[in-house]
Protein backbone atom coordinates (compact mmCIF):
# COMPACT_ATOMS: atom_id res chain seq x y z
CA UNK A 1 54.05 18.58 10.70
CA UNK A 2 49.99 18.80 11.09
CA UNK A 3 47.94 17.46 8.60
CA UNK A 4 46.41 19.74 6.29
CA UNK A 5 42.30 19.74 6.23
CA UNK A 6 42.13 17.97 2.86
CA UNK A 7 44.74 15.09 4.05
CA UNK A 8 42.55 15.02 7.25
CA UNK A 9 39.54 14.83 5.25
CA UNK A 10 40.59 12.25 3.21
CA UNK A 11 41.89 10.17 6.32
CA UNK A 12 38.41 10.30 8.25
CA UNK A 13 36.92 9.41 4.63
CA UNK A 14 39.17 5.80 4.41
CA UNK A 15 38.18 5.49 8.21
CA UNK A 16 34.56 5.56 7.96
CA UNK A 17 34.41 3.45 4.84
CA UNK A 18 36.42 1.31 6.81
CA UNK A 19 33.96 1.03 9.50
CA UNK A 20 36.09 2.81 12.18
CA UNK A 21 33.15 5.51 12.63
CA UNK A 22 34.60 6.51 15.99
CA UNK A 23 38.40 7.22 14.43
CA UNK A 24 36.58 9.11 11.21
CA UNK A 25 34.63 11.18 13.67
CA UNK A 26 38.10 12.21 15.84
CA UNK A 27 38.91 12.43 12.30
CA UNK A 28 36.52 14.40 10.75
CA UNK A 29 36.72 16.80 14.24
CA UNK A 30 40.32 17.48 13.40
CA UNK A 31 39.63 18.60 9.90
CA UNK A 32 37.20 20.99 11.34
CA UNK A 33 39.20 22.41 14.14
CA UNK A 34 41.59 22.93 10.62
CA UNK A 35 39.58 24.43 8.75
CA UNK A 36 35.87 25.02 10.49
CA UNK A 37 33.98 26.25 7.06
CA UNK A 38 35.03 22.82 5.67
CA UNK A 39 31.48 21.93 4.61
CA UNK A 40 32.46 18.23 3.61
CA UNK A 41 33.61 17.46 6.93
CA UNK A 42 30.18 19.12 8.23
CA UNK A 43 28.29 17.06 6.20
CA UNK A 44 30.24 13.31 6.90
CA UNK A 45 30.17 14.20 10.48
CA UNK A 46 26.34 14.80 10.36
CA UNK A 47 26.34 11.59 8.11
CA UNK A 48 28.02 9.46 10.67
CA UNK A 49 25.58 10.89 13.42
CA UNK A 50 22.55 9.88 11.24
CA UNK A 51 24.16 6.24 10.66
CA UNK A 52 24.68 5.87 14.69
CA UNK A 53 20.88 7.19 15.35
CA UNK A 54 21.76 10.46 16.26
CA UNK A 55 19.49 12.50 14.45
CA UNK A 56 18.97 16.33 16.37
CA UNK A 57 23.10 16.34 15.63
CA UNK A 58 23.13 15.32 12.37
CA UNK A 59 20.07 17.86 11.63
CA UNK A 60 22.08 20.78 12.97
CA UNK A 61 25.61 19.73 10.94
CA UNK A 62 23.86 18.93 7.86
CA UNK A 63 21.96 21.97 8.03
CA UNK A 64 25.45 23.85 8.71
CA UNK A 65 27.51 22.28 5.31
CA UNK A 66 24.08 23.05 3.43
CA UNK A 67 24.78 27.22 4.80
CA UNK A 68 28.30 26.71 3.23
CA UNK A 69 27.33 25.15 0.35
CA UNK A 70 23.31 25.19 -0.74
CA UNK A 71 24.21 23.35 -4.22
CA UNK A 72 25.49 20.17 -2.82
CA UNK A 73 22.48 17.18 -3.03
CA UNK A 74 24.18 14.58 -1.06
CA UNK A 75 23.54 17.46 2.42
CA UNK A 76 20.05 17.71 1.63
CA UNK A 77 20.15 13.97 1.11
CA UNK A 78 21.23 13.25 4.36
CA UNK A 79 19.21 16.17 6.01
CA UNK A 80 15.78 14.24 4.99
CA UNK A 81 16.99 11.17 6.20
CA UNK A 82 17.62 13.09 9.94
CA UNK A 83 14.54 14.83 9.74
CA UNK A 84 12.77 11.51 8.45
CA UNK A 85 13.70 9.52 11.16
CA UNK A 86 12.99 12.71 13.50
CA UNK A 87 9.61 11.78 12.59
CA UNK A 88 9.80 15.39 10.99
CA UNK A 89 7.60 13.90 7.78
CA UNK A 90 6.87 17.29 5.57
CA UNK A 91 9.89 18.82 6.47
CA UNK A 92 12.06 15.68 4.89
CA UNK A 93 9.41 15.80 2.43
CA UNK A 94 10.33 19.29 1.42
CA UNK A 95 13.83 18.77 1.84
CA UNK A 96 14.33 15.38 -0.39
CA UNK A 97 12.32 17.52 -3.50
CA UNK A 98 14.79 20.10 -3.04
CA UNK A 99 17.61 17.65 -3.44
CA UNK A 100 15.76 15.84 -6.11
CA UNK A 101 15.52 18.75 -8.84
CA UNK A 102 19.73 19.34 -7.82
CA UNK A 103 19.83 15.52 -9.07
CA UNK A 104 16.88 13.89 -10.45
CA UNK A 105 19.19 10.89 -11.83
CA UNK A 106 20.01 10.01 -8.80
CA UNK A 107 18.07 6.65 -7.49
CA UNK A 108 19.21 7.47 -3.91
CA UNK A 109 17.68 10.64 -3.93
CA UNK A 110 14.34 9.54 -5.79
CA UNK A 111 14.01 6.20 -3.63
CA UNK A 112 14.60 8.21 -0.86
CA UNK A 113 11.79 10.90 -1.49
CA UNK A 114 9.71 7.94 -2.12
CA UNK A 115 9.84 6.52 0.76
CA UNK A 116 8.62 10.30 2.72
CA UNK A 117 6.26 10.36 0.33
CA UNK A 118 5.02 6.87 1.53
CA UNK A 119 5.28 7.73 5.32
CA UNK A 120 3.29 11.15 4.66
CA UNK A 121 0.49 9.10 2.76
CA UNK A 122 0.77 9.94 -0.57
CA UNK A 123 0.95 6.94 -2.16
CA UNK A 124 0.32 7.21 -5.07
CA UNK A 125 3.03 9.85 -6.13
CA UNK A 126 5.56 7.46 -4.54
CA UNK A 127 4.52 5.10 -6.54
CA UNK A 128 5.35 6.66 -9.39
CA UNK A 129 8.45 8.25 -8.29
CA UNK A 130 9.29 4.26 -7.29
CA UNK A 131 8.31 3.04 -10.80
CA UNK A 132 10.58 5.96 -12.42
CA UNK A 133 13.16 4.70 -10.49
CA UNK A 134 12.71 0.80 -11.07
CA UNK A 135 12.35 1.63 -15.08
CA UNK A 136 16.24 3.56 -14.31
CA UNK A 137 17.59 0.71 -12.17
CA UNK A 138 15.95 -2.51 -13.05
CA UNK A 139 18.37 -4.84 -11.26
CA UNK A 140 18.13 -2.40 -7.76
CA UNK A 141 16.45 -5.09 -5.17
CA UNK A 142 15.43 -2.23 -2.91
CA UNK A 143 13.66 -0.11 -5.17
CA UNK A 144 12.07 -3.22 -6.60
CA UNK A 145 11.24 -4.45 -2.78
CA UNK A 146 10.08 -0.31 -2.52
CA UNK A 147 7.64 -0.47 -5.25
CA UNK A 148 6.21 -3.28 -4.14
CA UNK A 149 5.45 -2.64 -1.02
CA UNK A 150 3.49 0.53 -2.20
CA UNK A 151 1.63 -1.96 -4.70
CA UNK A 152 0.71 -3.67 -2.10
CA UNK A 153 -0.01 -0.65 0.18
CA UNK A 154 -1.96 0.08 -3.14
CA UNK A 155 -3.91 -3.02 -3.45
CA UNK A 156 -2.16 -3.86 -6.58
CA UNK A 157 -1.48 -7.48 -5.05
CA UNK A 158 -0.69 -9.04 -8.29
CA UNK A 159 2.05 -6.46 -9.30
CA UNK A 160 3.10 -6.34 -5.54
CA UNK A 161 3.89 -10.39 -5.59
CA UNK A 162 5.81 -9.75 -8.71
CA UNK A 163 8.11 -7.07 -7.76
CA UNK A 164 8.74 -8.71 -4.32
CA UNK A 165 9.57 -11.78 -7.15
CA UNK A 166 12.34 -9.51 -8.75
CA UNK A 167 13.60 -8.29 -5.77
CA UNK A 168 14.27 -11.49 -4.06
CA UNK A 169 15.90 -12.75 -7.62
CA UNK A 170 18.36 -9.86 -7.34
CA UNK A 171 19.04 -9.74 -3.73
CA UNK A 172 19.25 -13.57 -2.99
CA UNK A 173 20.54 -13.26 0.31
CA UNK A 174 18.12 -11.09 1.85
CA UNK A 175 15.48 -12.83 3.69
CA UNK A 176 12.77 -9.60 4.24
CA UNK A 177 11.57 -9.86 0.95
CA UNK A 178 10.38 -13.42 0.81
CA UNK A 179 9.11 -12.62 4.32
CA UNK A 180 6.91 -9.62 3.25
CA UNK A 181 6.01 -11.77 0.07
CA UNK A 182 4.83 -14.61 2.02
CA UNK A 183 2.95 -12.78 4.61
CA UNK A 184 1.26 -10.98 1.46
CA UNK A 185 0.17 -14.27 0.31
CA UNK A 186 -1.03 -15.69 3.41
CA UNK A 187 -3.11 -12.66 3.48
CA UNK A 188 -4.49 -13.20 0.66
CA UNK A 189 -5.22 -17.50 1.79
CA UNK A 190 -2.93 -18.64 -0.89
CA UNK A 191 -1.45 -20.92 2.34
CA UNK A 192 0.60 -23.17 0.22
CA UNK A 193 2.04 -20.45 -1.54
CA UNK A 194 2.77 -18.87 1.71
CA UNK A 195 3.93 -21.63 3.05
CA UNK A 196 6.54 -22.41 0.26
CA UNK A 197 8.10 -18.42 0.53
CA UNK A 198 8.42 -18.88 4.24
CA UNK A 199 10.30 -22.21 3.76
CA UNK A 200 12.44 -19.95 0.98
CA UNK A 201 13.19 -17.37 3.05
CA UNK A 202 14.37 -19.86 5.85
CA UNK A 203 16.63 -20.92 3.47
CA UNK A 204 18.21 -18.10 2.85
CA UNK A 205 18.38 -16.91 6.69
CA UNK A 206 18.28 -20.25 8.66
CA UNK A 207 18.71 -18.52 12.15
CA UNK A 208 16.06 -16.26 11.92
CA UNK A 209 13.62 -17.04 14.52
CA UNK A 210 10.93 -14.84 13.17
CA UNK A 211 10.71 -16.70 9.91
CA UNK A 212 9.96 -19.94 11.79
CA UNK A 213 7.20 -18.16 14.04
CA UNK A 214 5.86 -16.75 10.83
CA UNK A 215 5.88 -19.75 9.41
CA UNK A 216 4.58 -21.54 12.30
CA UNK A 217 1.18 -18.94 12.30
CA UNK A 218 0.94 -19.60 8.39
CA UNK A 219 0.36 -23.80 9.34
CA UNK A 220 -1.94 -22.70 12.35
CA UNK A 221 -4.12 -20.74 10.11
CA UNK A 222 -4.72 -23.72 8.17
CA UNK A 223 -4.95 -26.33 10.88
CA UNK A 224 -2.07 -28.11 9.88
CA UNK A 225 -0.74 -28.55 13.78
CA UNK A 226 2.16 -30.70 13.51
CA UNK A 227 3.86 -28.65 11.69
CA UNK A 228 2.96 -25.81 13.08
CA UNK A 229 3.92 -27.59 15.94
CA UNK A 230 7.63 -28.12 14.41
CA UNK A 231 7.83 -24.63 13.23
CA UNK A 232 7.30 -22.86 16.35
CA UNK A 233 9.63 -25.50 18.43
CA UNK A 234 12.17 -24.50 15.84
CA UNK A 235 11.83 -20.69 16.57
CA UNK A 236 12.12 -20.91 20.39
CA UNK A 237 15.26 -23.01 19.80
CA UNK A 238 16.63 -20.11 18.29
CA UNK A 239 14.49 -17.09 20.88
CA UNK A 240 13.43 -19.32 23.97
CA UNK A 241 12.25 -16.11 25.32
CA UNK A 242 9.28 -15.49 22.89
CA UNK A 243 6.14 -15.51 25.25
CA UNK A 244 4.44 -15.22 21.71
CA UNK A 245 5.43 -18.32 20.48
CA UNK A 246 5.28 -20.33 23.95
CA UNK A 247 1.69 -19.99 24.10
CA UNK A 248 1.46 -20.64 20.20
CA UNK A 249 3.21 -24.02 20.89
CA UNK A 250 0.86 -24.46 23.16
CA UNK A 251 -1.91 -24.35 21.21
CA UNK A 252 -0.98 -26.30 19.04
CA UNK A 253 0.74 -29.33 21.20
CA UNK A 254 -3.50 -28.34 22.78
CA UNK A 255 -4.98 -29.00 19.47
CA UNK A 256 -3.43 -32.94 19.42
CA UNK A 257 -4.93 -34.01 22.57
CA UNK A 258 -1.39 -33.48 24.11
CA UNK A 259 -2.72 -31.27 27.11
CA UNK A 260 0.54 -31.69 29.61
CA UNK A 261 2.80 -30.42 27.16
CA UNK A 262 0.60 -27.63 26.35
CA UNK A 263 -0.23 -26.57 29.79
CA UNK A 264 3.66 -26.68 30.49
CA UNK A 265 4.40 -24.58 27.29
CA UNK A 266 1.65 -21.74 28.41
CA UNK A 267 3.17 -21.65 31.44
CA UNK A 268 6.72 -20.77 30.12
CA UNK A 269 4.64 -18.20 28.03
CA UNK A 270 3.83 -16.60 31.79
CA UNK A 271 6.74 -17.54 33.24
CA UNK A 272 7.97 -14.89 30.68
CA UNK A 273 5.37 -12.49 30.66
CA UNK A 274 3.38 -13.06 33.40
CA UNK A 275 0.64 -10.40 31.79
CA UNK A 276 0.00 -12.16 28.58
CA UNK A 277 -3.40 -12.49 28.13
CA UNK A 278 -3.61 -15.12 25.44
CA UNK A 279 -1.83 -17.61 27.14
CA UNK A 280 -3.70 -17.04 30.63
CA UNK A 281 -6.87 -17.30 28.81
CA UNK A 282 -5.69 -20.47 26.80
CA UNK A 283 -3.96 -21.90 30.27
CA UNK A 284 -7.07 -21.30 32.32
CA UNK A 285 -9.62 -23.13 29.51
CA UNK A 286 -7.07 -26.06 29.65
CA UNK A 287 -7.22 -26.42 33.93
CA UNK A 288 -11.33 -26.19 33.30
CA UNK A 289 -11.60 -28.95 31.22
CA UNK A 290 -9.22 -31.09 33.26
C-alpha cells in the first residue's frame, strides 16, 4: 500500500535531519507527486536546495509553499536566505521584515534580518535588531559573534572585543571568533594581545592552517622573526600549497641572515604561482644583493 503524503512527509523529515538530503529530497518528491499543494514539502524541498547552494530552485519552491500558505514565517525565512545569497540584498531585506512581524520572537528570524540589514549597509538598525536579540538570547554565540562584528563594523572596538569575549565563552569550540577577535586586536597594535587569541584559537582548532598564517603575520608585524618563522612553517605543514605563506617564510628565514633558505622558500612560492608578485619582487632583491 502507498504511503500517504503525511507518512511521506514525515519520512523525508527523519531523512534530512538525518543528513540523508538526497533520500529526503526522493522523499520529499514523492510526497509531492501525492499530494502537489503540500506546501510543507514545497518549502523543505526549497530548504534542502538552499542548504546544497542551490538558490534560483529554492527561490521558486519557497516562493510556491508561500502561494499556498502566506502565514507561514519559516517560507519567508528561508526565501531571504535564497534571495540573500542570490546576492538579491533588498529583496531578502523586504522579505525577512515580512517574516519578522509573523514572528518577532523568533531569534532566527531577527538574526537573520540582521545580517541583510548588515550586507545592505545599514548598520546601525542591525545593530539594534542584533542587540534586541542578544538581550532575548544571552547565551546564543552567534548572535553575540553577530553583534560584534557590527560593533566593530561600527567602530565600537571596545564593545566589539567584548562580545567576541562572550561568544567564544559560549561556543568554545569554534575557532572564527577568537580569529576575528585577534585580527581586531592586531588592528588595533595590541600585538601581544593578538598574539595570545591567535595562540587560543589554535587551541581550539589545531589543524587550521589559516590560524598559524594569521598568526605568523601578527609576529611579522612586530619583528619578532623566529617565531614568525615557526608559525608560518607550521601552516605550510598543514597547506604546503600556500604561495602566500612560502614567500612569507621567506621573508622571514631573509630577515635572519639565512638567505639560501629564503631564496629556496620564494621559489616554492613561484613554483606555485608563478605570477606572484611579492615573492618575485622579494626573490629578485635577494639574487641583487648576492
Amino acid at each position: 500500500m502507498a504511503l500517504k503524503p503525511k507518512a511521506l512527509f514525515k519520512k523525508a523529515a527523519y531523512a534530512h535531519e538525518s543528513g540523508k538530503w538526497a533520500e529526503a529530497e526522493r522523499l520529499y518528491k514523492d510526497t509531492l507527486k501525492a499530494d502537489p499543494q503540500h506546501a510543507d514539502a514545497l518549502h523543505m524541498l526549497g530548504y534542502l536546495a538552499y542548504q546544497n547552494g542551490r538558490n534560483d530552485i529554492a527561490v521558486d519552491l519557497a516562493n510556491r509553499a508561500i502561494n499556498i500558505d502566506p502565514r507561514r514565517p519559516s517560507y519567508h525565512n528561508t526565501l531571504g536566505g535564497a534571495l540573500l545569497a542570490q546576492g538579491q540584498v533588498d529583496d531578502a531585506v523586504m522579505v525577512y521584515r515580512r517574516a519578522f512581524v509573523m514572528a518577532p520572537g523568533s531569534i532566527e528570524v531577527a538574526n537573520n534580518l540582521g545580517n541583510a540589514l548588515q550586507v545592505k549597509g545599514q548598520l546601525n538598525e542591525a545593530g539594534q535588531i542584533y542587540q534586541v536579540v542578544a538581550n532575548a538570547a544571552p547565551t546564543n554565540g552567534d548572535v553575540l559573534y553577530n553583534l560584534g562584528y557590527n560593533m566593530m563594523l561600527q567602530g565600537d572596538t571596545d564593545g566589539a572585543l567584548a562580545q567576541f569575549e562572550r561568544a567564544a565563552a559560549v561556543k568554545p569550540k569554534d575557532a572564527l571568533i577568537l580569529n576575528t577577535m585577534a585580527a581586531l586586536l592586531h588592528r588595533l597594535g595590541r600585538i601581544d594581545e593578538a598574539v595570545a587569541t591567535y595562540q587560543r584559537a589554535i587551541e581550539r582548532s589545531p589543524e587550521t592552517a589559516t590560524l598559524h598564517k594569521n598568526l605568523g603575520v601578527t609576529f611579522h608585524t612586530a619583528g619578532r622573526w623566529p617565531e614568525a618563522e615557526a608559525a608560518y612553517a607550521a601552516a605550510l605543514a598543514l597547506d604546503p600549497k600556500d604561495a602566500d605563506a612560502q614567500d612569507s617564510l621567506g621573508y622571514a628565514l631573509q630577515m635572519q641572515g639565512r638567505n639560501d633558505e629564503a631564496a629556496a622558500a620564494y621559489d616554492r612560492a613561484l613554483a606555485i604561482d608563478p605570477t606572484h608578485a611579492k615573492a618575485r619582487a622579494n626573490r629578485d632583491t635577494l639574487a641583487g644583493q648576492a
